[in-house]
N, C-alpha and C. Protein backbone atom coordinates (compact mmCIF):
# COMPACT_ATOMS: atom_id res chain seq x y z
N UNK A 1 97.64 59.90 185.45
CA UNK A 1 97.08 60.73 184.40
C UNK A 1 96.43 59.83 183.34
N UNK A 2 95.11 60.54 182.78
CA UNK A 2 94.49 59.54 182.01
C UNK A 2 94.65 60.08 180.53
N UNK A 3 94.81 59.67 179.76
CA UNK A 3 94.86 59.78 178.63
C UNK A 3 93.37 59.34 178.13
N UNK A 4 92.69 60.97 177.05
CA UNK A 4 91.60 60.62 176.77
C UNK A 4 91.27 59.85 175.74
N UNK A 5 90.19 58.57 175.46
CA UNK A 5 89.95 57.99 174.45
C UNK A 5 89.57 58.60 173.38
N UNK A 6 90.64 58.27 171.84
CA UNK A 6 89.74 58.55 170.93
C UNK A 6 88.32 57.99 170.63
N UNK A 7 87.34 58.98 169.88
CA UNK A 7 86.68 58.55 169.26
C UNK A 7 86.78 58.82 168.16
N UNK A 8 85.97 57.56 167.67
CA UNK A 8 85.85 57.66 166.13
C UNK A 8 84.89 58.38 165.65
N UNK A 9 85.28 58.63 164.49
CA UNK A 9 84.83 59.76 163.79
C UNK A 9 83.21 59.50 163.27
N UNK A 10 82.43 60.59 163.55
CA UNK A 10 80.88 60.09 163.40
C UNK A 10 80.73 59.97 161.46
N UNK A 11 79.88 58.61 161.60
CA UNK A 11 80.02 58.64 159.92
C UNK A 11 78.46 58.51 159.18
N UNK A 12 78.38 58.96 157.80
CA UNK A 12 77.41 59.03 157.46
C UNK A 12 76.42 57.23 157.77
N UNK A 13 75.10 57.21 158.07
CA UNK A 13 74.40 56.40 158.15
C UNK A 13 74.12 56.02 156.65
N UNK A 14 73.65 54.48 156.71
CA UNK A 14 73.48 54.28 155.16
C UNK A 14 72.04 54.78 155.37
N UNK A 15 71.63 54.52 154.15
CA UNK A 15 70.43 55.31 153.89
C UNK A 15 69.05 54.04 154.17
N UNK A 16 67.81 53.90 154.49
CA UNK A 16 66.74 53.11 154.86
C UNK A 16 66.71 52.22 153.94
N UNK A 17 65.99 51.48 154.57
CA UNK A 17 65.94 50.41 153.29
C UNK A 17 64.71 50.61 152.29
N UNK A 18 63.66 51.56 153.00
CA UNK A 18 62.57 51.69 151.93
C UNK A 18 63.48 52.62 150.48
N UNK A 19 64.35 53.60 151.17
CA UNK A 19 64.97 54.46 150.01
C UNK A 19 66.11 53.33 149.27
N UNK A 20 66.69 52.80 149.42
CA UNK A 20 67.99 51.88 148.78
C UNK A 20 66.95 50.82 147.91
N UNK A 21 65.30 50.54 148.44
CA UNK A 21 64.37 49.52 147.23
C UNK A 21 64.44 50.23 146.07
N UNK A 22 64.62 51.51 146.01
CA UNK A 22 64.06 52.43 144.80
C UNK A 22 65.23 52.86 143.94
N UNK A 23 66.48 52.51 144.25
CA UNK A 23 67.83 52.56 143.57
C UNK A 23 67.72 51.22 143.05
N UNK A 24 68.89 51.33 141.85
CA UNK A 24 68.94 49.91 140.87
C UNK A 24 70.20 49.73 141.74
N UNK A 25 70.89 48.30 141.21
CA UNK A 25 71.68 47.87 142.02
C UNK A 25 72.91 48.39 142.18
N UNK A 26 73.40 49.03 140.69
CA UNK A 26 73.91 49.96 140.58
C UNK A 26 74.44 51.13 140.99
N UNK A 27 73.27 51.77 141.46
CA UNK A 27 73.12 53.05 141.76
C UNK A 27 73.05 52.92 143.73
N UNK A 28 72.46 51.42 143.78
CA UNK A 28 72.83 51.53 145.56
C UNK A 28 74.45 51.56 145.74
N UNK A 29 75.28 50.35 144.84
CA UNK A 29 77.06 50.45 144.84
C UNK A 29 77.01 51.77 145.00
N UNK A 30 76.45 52.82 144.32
CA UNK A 30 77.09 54.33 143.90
C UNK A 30 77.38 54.77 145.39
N UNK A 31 76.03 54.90 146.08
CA UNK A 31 75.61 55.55 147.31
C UNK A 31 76.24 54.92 148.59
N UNK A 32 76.68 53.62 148.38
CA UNK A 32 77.35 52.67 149.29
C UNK A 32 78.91 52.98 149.03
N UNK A 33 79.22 53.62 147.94
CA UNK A 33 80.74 54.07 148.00
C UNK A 33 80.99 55.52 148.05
N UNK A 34 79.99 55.91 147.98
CA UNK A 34 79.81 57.31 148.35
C UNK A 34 79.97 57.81 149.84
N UNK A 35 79.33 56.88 150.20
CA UNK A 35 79.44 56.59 151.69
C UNK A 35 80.63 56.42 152.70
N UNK A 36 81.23 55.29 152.09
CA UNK A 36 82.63 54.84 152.42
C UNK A 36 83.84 56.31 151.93
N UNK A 37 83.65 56.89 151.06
CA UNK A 37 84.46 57.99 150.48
C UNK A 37 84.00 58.75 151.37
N UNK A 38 82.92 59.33 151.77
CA UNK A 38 82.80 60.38 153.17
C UNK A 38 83.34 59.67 153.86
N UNK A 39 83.47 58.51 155.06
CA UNK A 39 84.57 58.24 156.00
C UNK A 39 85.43 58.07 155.69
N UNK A 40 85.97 57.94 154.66
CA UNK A 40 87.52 57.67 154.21
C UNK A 40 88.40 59.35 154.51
N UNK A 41 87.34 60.51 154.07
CA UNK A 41 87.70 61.94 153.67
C UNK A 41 87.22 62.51 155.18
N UNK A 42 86.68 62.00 156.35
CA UNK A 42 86.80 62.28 157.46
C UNK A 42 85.72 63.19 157.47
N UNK A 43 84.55 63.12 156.62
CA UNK A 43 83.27 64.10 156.13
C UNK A 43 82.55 63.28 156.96
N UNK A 44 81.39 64.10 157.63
CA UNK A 44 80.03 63.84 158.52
C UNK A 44 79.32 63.62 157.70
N UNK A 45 78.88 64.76 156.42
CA UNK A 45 77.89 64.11 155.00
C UNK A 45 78.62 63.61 154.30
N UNK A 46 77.71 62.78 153.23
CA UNK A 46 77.91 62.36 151.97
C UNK A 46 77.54 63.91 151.45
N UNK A 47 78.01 64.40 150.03
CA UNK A 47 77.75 65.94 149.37
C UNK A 47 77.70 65.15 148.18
N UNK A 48 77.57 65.94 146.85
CA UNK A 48 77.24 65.82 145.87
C UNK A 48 78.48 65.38 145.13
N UNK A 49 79.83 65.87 145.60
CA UNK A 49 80.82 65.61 145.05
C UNK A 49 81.15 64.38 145.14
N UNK A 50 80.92 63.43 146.60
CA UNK A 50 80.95 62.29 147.08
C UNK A 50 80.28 61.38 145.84
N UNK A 51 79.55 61.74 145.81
CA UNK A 51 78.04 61.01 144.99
C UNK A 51 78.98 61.18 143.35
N UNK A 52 79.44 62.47 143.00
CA UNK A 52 79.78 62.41 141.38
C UNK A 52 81.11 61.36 141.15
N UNK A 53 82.12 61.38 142.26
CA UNK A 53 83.19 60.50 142.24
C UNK A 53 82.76 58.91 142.67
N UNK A 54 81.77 58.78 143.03
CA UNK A 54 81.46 57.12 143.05
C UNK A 54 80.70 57.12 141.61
N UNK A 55 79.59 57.63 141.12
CA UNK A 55 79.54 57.54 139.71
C UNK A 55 80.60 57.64 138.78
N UNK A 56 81.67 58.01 138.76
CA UNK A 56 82.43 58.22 138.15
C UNK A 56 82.94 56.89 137.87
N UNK A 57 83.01 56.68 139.01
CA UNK A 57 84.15 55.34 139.01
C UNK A 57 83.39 53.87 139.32
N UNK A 58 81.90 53.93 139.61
CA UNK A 58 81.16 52.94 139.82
C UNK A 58 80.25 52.47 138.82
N UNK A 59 79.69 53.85 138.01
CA UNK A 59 78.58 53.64 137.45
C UNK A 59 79.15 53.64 135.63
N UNK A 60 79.02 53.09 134.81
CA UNK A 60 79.45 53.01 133.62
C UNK A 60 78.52 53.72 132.66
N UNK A 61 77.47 53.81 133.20
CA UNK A 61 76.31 54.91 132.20
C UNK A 61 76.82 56.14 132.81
N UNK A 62 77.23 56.35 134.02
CA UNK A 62 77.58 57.63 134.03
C UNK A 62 78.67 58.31 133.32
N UNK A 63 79.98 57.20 133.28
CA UNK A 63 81.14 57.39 132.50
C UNK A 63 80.90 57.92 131.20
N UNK A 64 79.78 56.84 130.69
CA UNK A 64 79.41 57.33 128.87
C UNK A 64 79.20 58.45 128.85
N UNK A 65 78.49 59.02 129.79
CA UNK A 65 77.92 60.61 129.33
C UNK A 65 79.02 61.86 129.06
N UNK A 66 79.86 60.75 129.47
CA UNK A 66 81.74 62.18 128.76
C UNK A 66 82.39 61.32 127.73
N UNK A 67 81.75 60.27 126.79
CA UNK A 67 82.11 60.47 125.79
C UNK A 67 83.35 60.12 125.43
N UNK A 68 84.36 59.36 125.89
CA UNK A 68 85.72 58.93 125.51
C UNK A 68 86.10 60.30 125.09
N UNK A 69 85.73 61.06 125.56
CA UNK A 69 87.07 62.78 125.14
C UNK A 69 87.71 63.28 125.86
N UNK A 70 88.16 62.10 127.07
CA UNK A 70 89.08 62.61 127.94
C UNK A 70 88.79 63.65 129.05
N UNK A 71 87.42 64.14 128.58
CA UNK A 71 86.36 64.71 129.71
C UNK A 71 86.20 63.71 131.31
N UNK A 72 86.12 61.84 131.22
CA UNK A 72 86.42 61.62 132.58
C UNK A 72 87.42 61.78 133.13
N UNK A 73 88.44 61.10 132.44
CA UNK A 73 89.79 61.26 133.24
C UNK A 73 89.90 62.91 133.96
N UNK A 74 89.43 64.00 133.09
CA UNK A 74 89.54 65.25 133.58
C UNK A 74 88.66 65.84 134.94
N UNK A 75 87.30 65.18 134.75
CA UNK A 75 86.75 64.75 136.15
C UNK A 75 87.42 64.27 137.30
N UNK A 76 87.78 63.05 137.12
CA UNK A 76 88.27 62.12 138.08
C UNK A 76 89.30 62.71 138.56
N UNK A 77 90.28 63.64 137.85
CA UNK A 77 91.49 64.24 138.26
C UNK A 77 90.89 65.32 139.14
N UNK A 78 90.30 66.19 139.30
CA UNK A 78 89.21 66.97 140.23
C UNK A 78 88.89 66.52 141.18
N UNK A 79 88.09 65.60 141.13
CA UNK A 79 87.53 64.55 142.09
C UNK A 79 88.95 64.09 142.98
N UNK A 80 90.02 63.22 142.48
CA UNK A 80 91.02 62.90 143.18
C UNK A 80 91.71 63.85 144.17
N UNK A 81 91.76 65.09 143.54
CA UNK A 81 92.37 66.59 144.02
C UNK A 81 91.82 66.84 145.43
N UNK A 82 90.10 66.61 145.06
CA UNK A 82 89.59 66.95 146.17
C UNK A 82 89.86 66.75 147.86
N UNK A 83 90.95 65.37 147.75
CA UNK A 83 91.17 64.79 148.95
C UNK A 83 92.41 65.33 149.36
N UNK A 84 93.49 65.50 148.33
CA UNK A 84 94.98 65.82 148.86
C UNK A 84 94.96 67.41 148.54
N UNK A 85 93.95 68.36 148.58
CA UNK A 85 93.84 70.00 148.57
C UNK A 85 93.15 70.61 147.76
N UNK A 86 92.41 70.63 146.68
CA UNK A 86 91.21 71.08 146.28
C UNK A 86 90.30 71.45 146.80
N UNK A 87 89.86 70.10 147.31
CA UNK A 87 88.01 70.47 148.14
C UNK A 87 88.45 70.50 150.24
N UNK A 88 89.98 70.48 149.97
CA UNK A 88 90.22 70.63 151.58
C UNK A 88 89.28 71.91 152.21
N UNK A 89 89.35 72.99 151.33
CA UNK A 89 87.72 74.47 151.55
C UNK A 89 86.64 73.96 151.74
N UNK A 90 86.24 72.62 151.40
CA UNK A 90 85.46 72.33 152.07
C UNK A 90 85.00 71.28 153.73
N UNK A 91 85.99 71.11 153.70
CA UNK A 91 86.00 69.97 154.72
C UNK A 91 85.84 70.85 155.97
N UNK A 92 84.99 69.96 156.84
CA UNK A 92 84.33 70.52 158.08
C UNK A 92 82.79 71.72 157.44
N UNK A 93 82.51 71.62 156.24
CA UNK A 93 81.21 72.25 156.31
C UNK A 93 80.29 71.88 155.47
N UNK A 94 79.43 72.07 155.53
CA UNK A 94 77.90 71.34 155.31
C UNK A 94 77.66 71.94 153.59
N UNK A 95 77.44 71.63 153.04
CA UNK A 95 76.85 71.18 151.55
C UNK A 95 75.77 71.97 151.10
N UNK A 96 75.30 72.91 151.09
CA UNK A 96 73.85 73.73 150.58
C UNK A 96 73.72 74.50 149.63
N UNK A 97 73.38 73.75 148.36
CA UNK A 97 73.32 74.80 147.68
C UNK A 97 72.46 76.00 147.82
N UNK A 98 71.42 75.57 148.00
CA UNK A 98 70.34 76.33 148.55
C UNK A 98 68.75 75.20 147.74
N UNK A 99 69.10 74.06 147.71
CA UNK A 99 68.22 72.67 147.10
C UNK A 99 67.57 72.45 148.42
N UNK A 100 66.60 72.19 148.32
CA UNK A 100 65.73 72.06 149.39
C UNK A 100 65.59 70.68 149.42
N UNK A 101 66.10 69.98 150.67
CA UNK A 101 66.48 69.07 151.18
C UNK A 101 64.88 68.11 151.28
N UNK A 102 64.23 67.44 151.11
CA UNK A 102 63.19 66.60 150.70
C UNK A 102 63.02 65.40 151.47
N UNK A 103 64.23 64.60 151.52
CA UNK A 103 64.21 63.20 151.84
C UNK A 103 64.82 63.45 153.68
N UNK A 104 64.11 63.79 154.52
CA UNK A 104 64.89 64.20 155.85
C UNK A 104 65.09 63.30 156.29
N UNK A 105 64.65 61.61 156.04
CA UNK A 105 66.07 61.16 156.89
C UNK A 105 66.74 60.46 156.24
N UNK A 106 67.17 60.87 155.11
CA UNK A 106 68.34 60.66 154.20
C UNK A 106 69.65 62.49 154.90
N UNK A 107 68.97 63.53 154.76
CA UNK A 107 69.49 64.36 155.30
C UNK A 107 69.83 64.16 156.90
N UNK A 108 69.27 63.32 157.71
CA UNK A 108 69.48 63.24 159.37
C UNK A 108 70.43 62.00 159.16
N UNK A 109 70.53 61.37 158.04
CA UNK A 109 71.65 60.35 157.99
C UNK A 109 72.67 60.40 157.61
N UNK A 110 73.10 61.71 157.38
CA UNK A 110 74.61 61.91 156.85
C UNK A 110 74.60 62.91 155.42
N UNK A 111 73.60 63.44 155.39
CA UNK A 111 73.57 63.91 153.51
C UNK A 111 73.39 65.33 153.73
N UNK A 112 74.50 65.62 152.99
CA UNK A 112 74.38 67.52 152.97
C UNK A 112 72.79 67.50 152.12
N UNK A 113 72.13 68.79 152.20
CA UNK A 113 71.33 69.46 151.35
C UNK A 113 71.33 69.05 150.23
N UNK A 114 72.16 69.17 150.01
CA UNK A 114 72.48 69.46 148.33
C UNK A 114 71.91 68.09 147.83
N UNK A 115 73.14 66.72 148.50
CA UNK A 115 72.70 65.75 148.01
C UNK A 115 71.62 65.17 147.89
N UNK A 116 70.52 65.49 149.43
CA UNK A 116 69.58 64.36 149.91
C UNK A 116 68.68 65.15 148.64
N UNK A 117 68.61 66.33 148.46
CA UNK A 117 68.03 66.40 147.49
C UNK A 117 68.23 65.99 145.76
N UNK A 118 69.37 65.72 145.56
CA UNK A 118 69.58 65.35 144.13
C UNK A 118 69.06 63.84 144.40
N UNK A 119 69.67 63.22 145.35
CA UNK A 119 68.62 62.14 145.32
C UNK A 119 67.13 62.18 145.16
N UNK A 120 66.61 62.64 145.67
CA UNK A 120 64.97 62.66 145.62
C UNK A 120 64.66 62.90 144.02
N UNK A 121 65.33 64.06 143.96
CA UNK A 121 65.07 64.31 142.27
C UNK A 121 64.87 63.24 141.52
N UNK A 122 66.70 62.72 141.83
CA UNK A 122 66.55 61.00 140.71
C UNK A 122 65.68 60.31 140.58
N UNK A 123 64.87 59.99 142.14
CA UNK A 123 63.96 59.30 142.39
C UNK A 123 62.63 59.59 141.78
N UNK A 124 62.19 60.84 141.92
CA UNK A 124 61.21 61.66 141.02
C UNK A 124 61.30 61.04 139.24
N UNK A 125 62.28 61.65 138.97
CA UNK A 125 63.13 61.15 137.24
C UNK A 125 62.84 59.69 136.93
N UNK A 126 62.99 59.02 138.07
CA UNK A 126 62.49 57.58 137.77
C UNK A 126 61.21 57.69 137.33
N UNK A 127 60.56 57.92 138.74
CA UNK A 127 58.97 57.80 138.67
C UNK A 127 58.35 58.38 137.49
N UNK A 128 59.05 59.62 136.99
CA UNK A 128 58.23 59.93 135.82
C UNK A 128 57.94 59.31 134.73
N UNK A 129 59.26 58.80 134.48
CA UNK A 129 59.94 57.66 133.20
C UNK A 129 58.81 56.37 133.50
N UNK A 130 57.80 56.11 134.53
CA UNK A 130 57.45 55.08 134.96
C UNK A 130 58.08 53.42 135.37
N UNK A 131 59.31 54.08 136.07
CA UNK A 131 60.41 52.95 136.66
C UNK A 131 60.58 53.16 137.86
N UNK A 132 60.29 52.15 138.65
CA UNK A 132 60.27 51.80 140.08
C UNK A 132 61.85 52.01 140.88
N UNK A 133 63.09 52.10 139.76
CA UNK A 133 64.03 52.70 140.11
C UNK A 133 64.84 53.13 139.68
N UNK A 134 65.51 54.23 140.55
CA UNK A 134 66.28 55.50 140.00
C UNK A 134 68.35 54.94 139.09
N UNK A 135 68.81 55.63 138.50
CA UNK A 135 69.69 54.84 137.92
C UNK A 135 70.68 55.60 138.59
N UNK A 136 71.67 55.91 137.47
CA UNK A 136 73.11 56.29 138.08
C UNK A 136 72.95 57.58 137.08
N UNK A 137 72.20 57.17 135.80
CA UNK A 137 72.09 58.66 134.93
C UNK A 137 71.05 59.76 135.54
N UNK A 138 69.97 59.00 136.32
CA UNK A 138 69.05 59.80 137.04
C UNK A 138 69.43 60.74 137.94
N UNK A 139 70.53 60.03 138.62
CA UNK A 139 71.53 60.79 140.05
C UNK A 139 72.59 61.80 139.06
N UNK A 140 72.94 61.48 137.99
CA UNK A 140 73.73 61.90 137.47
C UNK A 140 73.20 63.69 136.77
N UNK A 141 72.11 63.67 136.30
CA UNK A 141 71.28 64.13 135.61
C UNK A 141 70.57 65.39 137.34
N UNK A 142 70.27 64.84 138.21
CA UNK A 142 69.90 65.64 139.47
C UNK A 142 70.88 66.66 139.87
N UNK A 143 72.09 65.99 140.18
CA UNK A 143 73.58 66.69 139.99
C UNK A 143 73.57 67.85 139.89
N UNK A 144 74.02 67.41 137.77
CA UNK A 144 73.91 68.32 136.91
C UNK A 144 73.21 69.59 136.86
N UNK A 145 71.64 69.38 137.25
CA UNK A 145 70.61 70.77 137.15
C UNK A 145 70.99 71.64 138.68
N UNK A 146 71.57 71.36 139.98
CA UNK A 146 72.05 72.13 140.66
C UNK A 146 73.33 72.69 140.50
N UNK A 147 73.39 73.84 139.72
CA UNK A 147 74.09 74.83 139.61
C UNK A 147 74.97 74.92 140.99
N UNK A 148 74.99 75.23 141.56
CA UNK A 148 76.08 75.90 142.75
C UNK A 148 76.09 74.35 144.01
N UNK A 149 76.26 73.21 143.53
CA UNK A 149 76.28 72.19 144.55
C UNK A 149 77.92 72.23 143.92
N UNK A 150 78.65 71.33 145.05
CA UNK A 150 79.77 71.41 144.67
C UNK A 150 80.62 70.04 143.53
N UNK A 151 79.90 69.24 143.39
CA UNK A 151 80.15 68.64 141.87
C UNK A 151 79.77 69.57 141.32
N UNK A 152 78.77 70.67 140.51
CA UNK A 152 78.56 71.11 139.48
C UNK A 152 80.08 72.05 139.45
N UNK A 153 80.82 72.40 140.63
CA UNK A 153 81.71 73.01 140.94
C UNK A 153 83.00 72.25 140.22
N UNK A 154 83.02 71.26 140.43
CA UNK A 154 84.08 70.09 139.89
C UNK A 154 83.62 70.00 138.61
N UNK A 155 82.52 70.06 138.01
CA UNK A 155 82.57 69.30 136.39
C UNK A 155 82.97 71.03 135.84
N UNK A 156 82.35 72.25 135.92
CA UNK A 156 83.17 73.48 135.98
C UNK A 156 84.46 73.18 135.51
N UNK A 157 84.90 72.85 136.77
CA UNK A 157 86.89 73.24 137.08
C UNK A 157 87.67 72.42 135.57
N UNK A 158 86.79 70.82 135.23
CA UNK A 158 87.14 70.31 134.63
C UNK A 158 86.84 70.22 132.96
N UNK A 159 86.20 71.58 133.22
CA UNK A 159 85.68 72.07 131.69
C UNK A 159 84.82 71.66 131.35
N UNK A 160 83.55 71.10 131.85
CA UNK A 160 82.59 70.53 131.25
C UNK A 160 81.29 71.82 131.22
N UNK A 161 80.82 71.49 130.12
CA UNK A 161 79.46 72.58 129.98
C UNK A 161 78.38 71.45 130.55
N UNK A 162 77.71 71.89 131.27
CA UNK A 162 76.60 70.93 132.23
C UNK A 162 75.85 71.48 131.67
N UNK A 163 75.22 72.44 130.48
CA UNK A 163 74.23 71.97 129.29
C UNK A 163 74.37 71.01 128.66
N UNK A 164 75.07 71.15 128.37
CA UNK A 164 75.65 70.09 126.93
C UNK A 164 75.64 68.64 127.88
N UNK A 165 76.26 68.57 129.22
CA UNK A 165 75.87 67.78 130.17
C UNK A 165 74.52 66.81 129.88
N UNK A 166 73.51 67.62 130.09
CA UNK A 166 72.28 67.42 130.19
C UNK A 166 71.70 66.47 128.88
N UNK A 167 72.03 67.40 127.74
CA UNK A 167 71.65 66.70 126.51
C UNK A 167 72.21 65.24 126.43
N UNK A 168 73.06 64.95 126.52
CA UNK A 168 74.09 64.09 126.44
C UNK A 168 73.31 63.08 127.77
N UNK A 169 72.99 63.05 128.77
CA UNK A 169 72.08 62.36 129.47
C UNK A 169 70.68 61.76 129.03
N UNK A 170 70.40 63.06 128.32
CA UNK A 170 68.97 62.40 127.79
C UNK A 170 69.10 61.86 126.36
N UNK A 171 69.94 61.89 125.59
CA UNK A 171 69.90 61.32 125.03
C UNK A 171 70.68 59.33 125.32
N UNK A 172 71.40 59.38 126.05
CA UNK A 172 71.35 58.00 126.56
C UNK A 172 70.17 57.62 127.30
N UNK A 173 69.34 58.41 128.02
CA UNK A 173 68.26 57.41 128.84
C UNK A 173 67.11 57.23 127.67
N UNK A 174 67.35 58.10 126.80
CA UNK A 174 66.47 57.64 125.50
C UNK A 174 66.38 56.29 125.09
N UNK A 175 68.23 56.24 124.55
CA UNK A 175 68.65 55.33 124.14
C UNK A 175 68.21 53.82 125.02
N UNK A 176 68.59 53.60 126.23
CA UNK A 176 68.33 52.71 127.04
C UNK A 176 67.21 52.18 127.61
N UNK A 177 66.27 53.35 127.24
CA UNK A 177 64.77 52.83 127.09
C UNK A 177 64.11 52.18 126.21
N UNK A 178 65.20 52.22 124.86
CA UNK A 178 64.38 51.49 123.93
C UNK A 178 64.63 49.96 123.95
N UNK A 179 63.66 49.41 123.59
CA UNK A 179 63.47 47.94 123.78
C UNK A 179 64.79 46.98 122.51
């Protein structure tokens, strides 16, 4: 009798290298532990939630945007949840908010909907700002404006107003633009 081989679990692809030129170095760590947190959580995509808990804990402009009021730690406690029964409702299904997915083979590489598109956004957010690359507040800020992705679901749970969100973003990329 044969005993069948496991396989291992299919895992998100990193993302191209033309898309990872256009992230700061920063913001590639984000997406590179974002990454590792979908195989760690036994997820096929990276989702948006993936993406808000590596900012959380990777990106330090993202941290600022809650302000020492005990607003991250209240995140991160969400985020942590997500693995030992919170976001277990989600595991085994695909990510859509209903964001129209943009970057397809960032989406054929492992990225729910939701995300491949908050990426693109960021990337957009750069370009407008006239910067060749996207930050961690840019990703952070893409997030934020999708309503029903499931980080906007987590900053919710953890009491955050993702207006007030928003302001609080632009006024740091203000800030950090100035010379």
């Amino acid at each position: 009798m044969r005993l069948p081989v496991p396989r291992p679990p299919r895992q998100p692809a990193p993302l191209n290298a033309s898309t990872y030129s256009r992230l700061t170095a920063e913001l590639a760590s984000v997406v590179a532990a974002a990454r590792r947190r979908a195989l760690r959580d036994g997820d096929r995509q990276i989702d948006t939630a993936h993406l808000l808990h590596s900012l959380m804990e990777e990106d330090a402009g993202a941290r600022a945007v809650f302000d020492g009021t005990g607003q991250a730690a209240r995140v991160l406690g969400y985020l942590v949840q997500r693995s030992i029964g919170y976001g277990l409702r989600w595991q085994g299904s695909v990510e859509d908010s209903g964001a129209i997915a943009v970057l397809r083979d960032v989406e054929a590489a492992g990225w729910s909907p939701s995300a491949s598109a908050a990426l693109e956004v960021a990337l957009e957010r750069a370009a407008r700002r006239g910067e060749a690359r996207a930050t961690g507040l840019d990703l952070l800020a893409a997030i934020a404006a999708d309503r029903d992705c499931r980080a906007v679901d987590v900053l919710r749970r953890a009491g955050i107003d993702t207006g007030l969100l928003d302001v609080r973003i632009a006024e740091l990329s203000q800030q950090a633009s100035r010379p």
